[in-house]
C-alpha atoms as a PDB file:
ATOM      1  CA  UNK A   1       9.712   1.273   5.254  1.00  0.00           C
ATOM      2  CA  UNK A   2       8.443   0.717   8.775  1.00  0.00           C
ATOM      3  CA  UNK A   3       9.368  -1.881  11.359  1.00  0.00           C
ATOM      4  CA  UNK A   4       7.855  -2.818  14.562  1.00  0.00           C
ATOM      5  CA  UNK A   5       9.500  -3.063  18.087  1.00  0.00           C
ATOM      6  CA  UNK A   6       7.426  -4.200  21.267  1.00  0.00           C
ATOM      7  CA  UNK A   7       6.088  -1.397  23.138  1.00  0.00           C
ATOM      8  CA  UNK A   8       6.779  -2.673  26.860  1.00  0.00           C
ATOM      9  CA  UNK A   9       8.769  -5.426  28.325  1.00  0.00           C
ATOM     10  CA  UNK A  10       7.768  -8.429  28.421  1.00  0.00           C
ATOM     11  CA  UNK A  11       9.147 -11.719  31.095  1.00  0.00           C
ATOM     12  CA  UNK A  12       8.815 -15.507  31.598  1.00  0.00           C
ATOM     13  CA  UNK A  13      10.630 -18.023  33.665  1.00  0.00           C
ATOM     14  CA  UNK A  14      10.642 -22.041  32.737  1.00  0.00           C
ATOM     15  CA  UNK A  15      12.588 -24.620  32.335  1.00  0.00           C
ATOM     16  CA  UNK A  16      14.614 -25.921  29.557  1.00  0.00           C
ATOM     17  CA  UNK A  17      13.293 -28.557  27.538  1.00  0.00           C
ATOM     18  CA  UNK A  18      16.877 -30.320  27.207  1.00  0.00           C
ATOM     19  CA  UNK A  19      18.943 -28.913  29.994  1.00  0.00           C
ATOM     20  CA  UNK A  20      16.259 -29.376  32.552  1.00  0.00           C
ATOM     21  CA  UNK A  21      17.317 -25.891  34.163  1.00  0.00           C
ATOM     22  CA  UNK A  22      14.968 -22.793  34.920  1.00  0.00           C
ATOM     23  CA  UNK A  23      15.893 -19.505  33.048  1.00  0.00           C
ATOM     24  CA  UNK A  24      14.317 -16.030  33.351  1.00  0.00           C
ATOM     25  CA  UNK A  25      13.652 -13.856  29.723  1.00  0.00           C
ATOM     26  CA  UNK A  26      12.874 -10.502  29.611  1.00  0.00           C
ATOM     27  CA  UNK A  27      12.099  -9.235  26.134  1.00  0.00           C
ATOM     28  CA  UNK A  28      13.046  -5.266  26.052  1.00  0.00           C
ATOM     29  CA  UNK A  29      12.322  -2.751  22.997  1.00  0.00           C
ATOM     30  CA  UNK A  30      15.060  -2.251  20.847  1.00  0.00           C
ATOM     31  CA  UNK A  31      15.958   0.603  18.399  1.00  0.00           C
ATOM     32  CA  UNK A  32      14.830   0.489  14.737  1.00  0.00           C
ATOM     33  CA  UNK A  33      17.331  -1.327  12.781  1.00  0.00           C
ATOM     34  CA  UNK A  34      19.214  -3.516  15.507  1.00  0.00           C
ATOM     35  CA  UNK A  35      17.396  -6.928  14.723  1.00  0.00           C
ATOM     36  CA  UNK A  36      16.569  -9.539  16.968  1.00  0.00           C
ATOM     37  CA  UNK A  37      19.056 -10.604  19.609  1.00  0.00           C
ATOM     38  CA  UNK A  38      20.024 -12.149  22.333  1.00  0.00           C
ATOM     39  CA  UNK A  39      21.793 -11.156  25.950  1.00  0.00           C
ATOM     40  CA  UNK A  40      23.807 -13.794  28.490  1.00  0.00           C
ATOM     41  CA  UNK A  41      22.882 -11.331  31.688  1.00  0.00           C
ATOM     42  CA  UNK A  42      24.182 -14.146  33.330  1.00  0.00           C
ATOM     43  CA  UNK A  43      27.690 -14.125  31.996  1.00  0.00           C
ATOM     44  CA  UNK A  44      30.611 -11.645  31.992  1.00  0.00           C
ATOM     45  CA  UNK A  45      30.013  -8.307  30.141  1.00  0.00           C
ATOM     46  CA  UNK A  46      26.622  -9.948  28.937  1.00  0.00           C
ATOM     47  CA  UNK A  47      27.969 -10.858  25.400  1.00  0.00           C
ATOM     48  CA  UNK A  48      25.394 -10.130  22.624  1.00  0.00           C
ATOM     49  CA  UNK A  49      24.745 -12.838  20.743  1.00  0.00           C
ATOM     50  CA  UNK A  50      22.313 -11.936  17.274  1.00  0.00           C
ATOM     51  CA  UNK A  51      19.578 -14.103  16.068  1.00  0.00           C
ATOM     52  CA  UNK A  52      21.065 -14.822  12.576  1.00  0.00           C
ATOM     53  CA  UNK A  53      21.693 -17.448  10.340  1.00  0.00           C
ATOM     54  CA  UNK A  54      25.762 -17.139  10.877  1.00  0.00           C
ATOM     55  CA  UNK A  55      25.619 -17.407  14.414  1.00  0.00           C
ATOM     56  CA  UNK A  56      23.849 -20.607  14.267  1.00  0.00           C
ATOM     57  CA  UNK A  57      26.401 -23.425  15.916  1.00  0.00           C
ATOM     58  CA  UNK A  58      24.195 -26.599  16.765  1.00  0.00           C
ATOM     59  CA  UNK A  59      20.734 -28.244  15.187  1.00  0.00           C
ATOM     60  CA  UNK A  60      20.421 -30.924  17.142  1.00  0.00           C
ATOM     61  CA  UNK A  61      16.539 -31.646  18.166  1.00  0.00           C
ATOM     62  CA  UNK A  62      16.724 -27.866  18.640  1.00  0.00           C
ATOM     63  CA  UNK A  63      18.760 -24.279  17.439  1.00  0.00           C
ATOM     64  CA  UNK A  64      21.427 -23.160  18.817  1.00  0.00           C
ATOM     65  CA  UNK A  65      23.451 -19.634  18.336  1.00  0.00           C
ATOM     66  CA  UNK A  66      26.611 -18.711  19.623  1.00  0.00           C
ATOM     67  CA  UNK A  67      29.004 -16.338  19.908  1.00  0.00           C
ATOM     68  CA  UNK A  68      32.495 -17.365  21.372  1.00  0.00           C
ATOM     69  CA  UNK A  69      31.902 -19.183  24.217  1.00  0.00           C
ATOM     70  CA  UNK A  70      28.455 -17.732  25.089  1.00  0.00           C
ATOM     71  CA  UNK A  71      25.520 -19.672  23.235  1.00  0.00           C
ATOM     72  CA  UNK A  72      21.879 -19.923  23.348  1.00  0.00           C
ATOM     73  CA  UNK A  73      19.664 -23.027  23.082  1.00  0.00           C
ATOM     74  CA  UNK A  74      16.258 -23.791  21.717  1.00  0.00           C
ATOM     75  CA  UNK A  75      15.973 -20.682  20.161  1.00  0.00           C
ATOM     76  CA  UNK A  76      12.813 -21.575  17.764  1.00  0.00           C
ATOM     77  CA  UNK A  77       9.884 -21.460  19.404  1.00  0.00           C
ATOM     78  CA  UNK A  78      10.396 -17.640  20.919  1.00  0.00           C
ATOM     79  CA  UNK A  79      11.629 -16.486  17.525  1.00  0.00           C
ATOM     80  CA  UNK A  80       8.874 -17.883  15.753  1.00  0.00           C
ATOM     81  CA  UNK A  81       6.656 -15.794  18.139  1.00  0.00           C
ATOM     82  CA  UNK A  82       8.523 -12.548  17.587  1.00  0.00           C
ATOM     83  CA  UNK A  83       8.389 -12.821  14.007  1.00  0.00           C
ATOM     84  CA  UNK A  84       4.584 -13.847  13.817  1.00  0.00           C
ATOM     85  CA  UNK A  85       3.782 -11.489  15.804  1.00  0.00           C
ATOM     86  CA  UNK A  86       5.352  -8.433  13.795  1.00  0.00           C
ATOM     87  CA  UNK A  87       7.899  -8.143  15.867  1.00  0.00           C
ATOM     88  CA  UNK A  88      11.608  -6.722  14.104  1.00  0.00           C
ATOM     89  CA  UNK A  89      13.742  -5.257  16.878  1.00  0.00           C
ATOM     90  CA  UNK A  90      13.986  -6.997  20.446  1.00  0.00           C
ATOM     91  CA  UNK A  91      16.527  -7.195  22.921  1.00  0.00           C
ATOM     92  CA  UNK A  92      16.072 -10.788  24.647  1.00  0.00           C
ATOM     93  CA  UNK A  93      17.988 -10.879  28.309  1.00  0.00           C
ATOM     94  CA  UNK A  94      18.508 -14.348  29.669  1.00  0.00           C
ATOM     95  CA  UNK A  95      20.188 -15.613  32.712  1.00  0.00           C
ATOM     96  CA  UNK A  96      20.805 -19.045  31.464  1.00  0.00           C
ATOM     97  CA  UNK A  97      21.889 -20.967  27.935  1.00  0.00           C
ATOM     98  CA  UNK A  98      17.860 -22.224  27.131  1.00  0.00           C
ATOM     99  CA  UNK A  99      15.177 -20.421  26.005  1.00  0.00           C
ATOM    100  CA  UNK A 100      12.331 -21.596  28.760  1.00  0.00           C
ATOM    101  CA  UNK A 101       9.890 -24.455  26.570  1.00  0.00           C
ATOM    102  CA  UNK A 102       7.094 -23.196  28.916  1.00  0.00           C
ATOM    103  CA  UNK A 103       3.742 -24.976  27.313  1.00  0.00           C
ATOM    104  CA  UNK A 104       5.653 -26.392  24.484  1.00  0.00           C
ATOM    105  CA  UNK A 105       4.349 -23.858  22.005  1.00  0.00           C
ATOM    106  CA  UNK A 106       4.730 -20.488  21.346  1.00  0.00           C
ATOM    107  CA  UNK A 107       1.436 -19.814  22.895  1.00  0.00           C
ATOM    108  CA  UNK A 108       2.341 -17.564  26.225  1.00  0.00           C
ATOM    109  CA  UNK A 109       5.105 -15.760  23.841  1.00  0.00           C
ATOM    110  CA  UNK A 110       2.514 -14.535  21.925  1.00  0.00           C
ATOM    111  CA  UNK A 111      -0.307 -13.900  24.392  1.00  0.00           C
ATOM    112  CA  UNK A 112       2.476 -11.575  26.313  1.00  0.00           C
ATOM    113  CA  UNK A 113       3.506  -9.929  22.831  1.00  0.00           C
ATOM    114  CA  UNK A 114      -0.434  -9.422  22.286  1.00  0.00           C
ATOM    115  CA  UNK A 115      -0.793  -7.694  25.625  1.00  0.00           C
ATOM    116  CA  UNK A 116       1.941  -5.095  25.401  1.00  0.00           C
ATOM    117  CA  UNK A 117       1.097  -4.219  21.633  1.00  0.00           C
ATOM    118  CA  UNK A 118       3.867  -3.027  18.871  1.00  0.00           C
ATOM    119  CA  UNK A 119       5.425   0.559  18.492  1.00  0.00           C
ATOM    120  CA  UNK A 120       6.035   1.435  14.703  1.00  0.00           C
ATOM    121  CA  UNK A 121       9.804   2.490  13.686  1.00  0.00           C
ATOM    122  CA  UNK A 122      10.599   4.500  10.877  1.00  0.00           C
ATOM    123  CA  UNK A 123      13.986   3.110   9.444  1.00  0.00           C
ATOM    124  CA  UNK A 124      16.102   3.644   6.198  1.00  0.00           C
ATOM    125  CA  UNK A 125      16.683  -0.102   4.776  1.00  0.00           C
ATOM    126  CA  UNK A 126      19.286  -0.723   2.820  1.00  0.00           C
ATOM    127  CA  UNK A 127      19.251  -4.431   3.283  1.00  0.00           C
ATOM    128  CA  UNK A 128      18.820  -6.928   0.304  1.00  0.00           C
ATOM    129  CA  UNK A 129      15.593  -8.244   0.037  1.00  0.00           C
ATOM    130  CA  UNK A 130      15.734 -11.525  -2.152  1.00  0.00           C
ATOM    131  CA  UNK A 131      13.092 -13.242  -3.474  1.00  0.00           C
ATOM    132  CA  UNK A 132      13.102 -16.370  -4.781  1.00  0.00           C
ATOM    133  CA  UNK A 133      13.829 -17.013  -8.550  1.00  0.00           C
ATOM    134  CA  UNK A 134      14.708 -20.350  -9.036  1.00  0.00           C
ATOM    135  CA  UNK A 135      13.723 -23.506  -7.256  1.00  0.00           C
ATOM    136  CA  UNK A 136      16.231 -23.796  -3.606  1.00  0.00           C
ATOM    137  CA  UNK A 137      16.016 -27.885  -2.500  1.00  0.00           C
ATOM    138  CA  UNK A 138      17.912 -29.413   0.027  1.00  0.00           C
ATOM    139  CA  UNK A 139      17.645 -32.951   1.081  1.00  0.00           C
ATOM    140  CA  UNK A 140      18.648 -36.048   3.319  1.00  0.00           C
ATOM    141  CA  UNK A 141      17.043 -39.127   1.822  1.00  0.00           C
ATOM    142  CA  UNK A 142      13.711 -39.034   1.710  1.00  0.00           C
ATOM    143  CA  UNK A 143      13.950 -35.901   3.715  1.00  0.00           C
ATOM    144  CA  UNK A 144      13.687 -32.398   1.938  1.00  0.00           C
ATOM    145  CA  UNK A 145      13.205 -28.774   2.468  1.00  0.00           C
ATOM    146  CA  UNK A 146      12.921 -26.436  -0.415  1.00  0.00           C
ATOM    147  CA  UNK A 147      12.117 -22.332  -1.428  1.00  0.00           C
ATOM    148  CA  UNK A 148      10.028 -22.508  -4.502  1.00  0.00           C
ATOM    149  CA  UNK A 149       9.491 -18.953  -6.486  1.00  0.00           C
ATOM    150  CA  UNK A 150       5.797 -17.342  -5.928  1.00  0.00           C
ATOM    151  CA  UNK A 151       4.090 -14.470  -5.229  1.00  0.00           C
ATOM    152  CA  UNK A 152       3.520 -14.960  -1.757  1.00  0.00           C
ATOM    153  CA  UNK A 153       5.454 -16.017   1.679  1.00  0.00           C
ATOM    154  CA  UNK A 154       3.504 -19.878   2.450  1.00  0.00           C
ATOM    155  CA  UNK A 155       4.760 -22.386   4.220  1.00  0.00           C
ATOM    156  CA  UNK A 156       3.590 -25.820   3.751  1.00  0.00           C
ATOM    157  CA  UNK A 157       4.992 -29.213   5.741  1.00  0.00           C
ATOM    158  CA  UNK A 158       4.253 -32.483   6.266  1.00  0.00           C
ATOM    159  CA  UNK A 159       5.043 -35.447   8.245  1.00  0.00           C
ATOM    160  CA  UNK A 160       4.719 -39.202   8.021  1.00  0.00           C
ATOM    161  CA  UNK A 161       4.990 -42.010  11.260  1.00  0.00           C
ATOM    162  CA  UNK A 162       4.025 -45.025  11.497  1.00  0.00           C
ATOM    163  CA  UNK A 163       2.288 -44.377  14.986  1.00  0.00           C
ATOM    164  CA  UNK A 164      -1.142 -44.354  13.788  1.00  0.00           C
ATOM    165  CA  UNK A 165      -2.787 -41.371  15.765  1.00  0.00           C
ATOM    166  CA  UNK A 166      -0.073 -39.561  14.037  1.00  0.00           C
ATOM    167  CA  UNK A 167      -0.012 -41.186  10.524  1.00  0.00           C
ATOM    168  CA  UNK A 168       1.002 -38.663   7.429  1.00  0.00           C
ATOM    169  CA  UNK A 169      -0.241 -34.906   8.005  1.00  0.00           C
ATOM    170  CA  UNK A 170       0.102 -31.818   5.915  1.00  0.00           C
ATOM    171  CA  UNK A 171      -0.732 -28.450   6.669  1.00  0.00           C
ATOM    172  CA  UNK A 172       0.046 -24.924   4.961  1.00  0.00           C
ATOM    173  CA  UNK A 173      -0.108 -21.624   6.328  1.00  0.00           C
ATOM    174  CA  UNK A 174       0.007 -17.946   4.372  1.00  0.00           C
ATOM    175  CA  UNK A 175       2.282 -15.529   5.753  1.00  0.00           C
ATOM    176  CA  UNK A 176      -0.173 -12.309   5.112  1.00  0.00           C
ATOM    177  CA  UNK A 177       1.873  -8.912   4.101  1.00  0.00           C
ATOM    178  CA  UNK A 178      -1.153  -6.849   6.294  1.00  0.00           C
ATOM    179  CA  UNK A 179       0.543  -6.744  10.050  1.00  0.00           C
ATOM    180  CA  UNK A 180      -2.487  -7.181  11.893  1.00  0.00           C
ATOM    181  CA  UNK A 181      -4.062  -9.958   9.494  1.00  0.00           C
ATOM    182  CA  UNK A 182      -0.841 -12.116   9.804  1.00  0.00           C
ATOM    183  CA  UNK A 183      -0.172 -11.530  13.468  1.00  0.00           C
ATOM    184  CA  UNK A 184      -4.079 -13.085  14.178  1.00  0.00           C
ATOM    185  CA  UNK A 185      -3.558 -16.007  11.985  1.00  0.00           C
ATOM    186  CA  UNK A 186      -0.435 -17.016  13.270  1.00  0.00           C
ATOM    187  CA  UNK A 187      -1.539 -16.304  16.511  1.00  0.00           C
ATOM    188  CA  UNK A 188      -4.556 -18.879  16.086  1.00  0.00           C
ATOM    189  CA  UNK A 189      -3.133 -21.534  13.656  1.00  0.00           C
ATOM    190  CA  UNK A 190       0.314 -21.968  14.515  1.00  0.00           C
ATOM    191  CA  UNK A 191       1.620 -20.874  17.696  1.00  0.00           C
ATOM    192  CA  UNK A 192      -0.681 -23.073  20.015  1.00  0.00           C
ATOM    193  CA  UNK A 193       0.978 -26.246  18.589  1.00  0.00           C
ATOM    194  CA  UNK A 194       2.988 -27.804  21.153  1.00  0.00           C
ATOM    195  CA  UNK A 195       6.406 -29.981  20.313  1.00  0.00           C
ATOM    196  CA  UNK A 196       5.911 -33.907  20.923  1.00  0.00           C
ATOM    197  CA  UNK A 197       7.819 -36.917  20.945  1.00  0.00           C
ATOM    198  CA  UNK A 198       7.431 -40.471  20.802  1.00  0.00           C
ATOM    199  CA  UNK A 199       7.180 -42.672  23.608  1.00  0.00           C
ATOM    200  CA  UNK A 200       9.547 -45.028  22.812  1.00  0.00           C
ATOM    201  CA  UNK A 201      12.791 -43.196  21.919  1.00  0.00           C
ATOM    202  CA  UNK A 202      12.057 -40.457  25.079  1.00  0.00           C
ATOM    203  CA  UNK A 203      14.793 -43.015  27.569  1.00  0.00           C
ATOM    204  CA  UNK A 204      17.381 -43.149  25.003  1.00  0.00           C
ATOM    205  CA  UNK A 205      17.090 -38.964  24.198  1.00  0.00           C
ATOM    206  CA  UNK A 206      17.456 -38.627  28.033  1.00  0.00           C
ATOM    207  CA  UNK A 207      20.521 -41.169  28.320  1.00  0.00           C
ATOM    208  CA  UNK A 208      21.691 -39.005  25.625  1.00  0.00           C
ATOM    209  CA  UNK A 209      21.722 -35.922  27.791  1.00  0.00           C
ATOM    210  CA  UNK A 210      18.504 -34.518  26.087  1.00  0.00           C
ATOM    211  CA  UNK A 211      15.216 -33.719  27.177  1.00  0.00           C
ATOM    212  CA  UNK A 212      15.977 -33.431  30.785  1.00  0.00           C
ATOM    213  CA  UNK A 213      13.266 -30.645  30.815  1.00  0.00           C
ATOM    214  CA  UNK A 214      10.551 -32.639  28.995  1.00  0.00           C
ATOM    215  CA  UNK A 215       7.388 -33.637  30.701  1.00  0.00           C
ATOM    216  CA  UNK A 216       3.394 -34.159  30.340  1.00  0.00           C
ATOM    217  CA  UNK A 217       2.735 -30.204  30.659  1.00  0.00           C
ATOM    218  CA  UNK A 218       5.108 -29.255  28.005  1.00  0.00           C
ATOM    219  CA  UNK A 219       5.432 -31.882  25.446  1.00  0.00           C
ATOM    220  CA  UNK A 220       2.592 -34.034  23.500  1.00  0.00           C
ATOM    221  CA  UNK A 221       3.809 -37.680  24.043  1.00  0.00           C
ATOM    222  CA  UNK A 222       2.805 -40.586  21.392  1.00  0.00           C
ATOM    223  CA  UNK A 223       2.658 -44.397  21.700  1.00  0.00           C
ATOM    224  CA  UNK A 224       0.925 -47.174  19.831  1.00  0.00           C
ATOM    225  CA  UNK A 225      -1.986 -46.793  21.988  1.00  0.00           C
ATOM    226  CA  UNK A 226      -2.391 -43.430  21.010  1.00  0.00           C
ATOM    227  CA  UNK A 227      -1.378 -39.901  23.045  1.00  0.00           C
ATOM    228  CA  UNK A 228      -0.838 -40.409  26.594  1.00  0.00           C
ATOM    229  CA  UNK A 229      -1.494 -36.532  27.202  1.00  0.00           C
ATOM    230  CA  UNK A 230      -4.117 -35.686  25.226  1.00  0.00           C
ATOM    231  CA  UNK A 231      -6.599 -33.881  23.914  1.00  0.00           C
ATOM    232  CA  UNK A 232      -4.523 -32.106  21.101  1.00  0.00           C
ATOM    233  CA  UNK A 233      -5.265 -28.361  19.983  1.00  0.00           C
ATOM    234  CA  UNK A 234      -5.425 -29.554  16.678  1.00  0.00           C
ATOM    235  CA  UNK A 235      -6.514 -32.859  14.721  1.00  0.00           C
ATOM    236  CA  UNK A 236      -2.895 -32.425  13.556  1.00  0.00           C
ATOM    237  CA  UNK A 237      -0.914 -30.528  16.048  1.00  0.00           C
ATOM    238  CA  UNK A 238       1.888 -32.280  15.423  1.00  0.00           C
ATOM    239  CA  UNK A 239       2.474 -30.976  11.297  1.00  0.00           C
ATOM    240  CA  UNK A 240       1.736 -27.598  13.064  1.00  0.00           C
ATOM    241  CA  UNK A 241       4.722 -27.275  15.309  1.00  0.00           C
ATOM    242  CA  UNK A 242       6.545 -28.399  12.653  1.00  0.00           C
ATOM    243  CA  UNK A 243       5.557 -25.310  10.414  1.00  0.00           C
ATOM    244  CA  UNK A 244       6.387 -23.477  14.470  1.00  0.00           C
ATOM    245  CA  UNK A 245      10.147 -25.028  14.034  1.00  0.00           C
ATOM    246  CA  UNK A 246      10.256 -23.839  10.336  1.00  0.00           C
ATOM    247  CA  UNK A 247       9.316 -20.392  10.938  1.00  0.00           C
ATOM    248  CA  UNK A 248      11.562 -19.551  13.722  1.00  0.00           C
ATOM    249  CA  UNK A 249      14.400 -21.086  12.293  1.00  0.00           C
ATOM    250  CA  UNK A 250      14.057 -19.481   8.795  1.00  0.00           C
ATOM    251  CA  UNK A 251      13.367 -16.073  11.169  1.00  0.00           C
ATOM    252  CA  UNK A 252      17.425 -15.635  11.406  1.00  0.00           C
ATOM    253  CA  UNK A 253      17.564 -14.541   7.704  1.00  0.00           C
ATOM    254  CA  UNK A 254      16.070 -11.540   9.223  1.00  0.00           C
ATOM    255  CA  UNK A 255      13.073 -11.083   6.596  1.00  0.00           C
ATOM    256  CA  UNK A 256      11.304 -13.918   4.814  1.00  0.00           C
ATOM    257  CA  UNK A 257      11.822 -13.838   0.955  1.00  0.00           C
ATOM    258  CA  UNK A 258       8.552 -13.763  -1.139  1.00  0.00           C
ATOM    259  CA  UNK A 259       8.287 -17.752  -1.775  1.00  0.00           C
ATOM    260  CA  UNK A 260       6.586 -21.097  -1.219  1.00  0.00           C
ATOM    261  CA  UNK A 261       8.738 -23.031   1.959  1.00  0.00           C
ATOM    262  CA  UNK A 262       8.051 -26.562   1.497  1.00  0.00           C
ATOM    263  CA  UNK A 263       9.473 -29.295   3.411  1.00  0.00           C
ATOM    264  CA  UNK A 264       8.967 -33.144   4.553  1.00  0.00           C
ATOM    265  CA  UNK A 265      10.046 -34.598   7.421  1.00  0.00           C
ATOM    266  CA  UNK A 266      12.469 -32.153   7.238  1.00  0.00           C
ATOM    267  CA  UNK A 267      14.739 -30.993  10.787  1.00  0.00           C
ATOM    268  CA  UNK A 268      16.347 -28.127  12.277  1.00  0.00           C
ATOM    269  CA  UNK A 269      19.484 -29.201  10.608  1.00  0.00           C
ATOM    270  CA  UNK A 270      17.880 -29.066   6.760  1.00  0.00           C
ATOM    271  CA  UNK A 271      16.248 -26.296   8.106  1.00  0.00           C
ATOM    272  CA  UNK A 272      19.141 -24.152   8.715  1.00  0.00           C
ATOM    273  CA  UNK A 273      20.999 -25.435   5.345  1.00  0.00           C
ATOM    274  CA  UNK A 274      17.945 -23.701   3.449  1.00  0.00           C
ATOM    275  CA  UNK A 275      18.505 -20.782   4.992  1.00  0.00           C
ATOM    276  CA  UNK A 276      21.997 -20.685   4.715  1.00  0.00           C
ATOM    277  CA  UNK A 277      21.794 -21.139   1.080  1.00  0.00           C
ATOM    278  CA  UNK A 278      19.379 -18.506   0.710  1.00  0.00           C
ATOM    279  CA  UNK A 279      21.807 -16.243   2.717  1.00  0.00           C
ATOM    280  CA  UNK A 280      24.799 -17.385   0.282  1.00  0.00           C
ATOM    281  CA  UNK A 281      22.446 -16.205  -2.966  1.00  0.00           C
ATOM    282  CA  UNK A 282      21.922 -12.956  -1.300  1.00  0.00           C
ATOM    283  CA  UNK A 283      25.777 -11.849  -1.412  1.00  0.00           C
END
């Protein structure tokens, strides 16, 4: 079985979408078999903190790991590019507790990942690989996210506002087996698609302590009127970054079972429940 690691370093500096503060990320090869992770440079003895499903300590409007008192915010969008990408094994220094939102996609992850290229790992897996073999739903009223058996890795999402140049949107993307195949289509379907928000709840997210980082250049902003930032990427950019959120989040299990992810209106929060039940049927 082979993995992939990145092949040179790779760096950006932004600005948090929620704290409002400016971290530097350098992503650094790692060895075959060490996983995806995450290093607090910035704190004592730069304390490790693994991209996995049990270090997972906060879903609100965003991921967050953890590890003691050392955690990591906003953790989606990079992850999402990593795995897409091809990428296994990464070492991910930080100076700060956010993950920089840079455009609001995964789009300069990915273009930086492209650049360096991947270096193929031999490894000896003895990991469980599940696939799916019964129906996995979880749900918050009319809310759901679910792992459905089949013989491929999709995932499918949709949406539904009442802001009409939003409206109801589906889209579904295949997760390819063939490296190169699936890097490319993620790389031109999904990653581009930029978060957004709606104009009317953006004061009470930032009384709320959120968002501080948010603006025009990194976040698609609806109002009845329509965008006030357009022109989208996509007709429906919006479903997109949903199926952006989906993929990074369900990254942490560390491989992607063979199955059909399907959710609606679904968050980070149901998100992470799927995941964690998958986890629980793999012990």
């Amino acid at each position: 079985m082979k993995q992939h690691t990145l092949a040179e370093a790779i760096a950006h500096t932004g600005v948090g979408l929620h704290s409002g503060v400016s971290t530097h990320v350098r992503i650094l090869p790692a060895d075959a078999g060490s996983g995806r992770y995450f290093v607090r440079v910035d704190l004592p003895d730069s304390p490790i903190i693994p991209a996995q499903v049990a270090a997972v300590n906060q879903t609100v409007l965003s991921t967050q790991l953890g590890k003691g008192e050392a955690y990591i915010r906003t953790v989606e969008h990079l992850l999402a590019a990593l795995v897409g990408m091809g990428v296994d094994n990464a070492r991910i220094e930080i100076d700060g507790s956010e993950i920089p939102l840079l455009d609001g996609s995964a789009n300069e992850w990915v273009t930086s990942i492209a650049k360096v290229g991947l270096v193929e790992q031999a490894i000896t897996d003895n990991s469980v690989s599940l696939d799916i073999q019964e129906p996995i739903w979880i749900y918050q009223d009319d809310a759901f996210v679910a792992a459905i058996p089949a013989q491929e890795t999709r995932f499918s999402y949709g949406i539904d506002f009442d802001l009409p140049a939003i409206g109801n949107q589906w889209h579904s993307w295949l997760l390819t087996t063939q490296l190169e195949q699936a890097a490319a289509s993620f790389a031109q379907e999904i990653a581009p698609a930029r978060t957004f928000g709606l104009l009317h709840q953006i004061e009470y997210l930032q009384k709320s302590g959120l968002i501080k980082g948010g603006s025009l250049d990194n976040a698609l902003v609806c109002g009845p009127d329509g965008w006030v930032n357009p022109p989208l990427r996509f007709a429906n950019e919006p479903v997109r970054h949903k199926i952006l959120d989906l993929v990074g989040d369900l990254s942490l299990l560390g491989y992607f079972p063979r199955a059909h992810f399907l959710a609606y209106k679904a968050s980070h929060n149901l998100h992470i429940q799927l995941a964690q039940r998958i986890l629980a049927l793999s012990n």
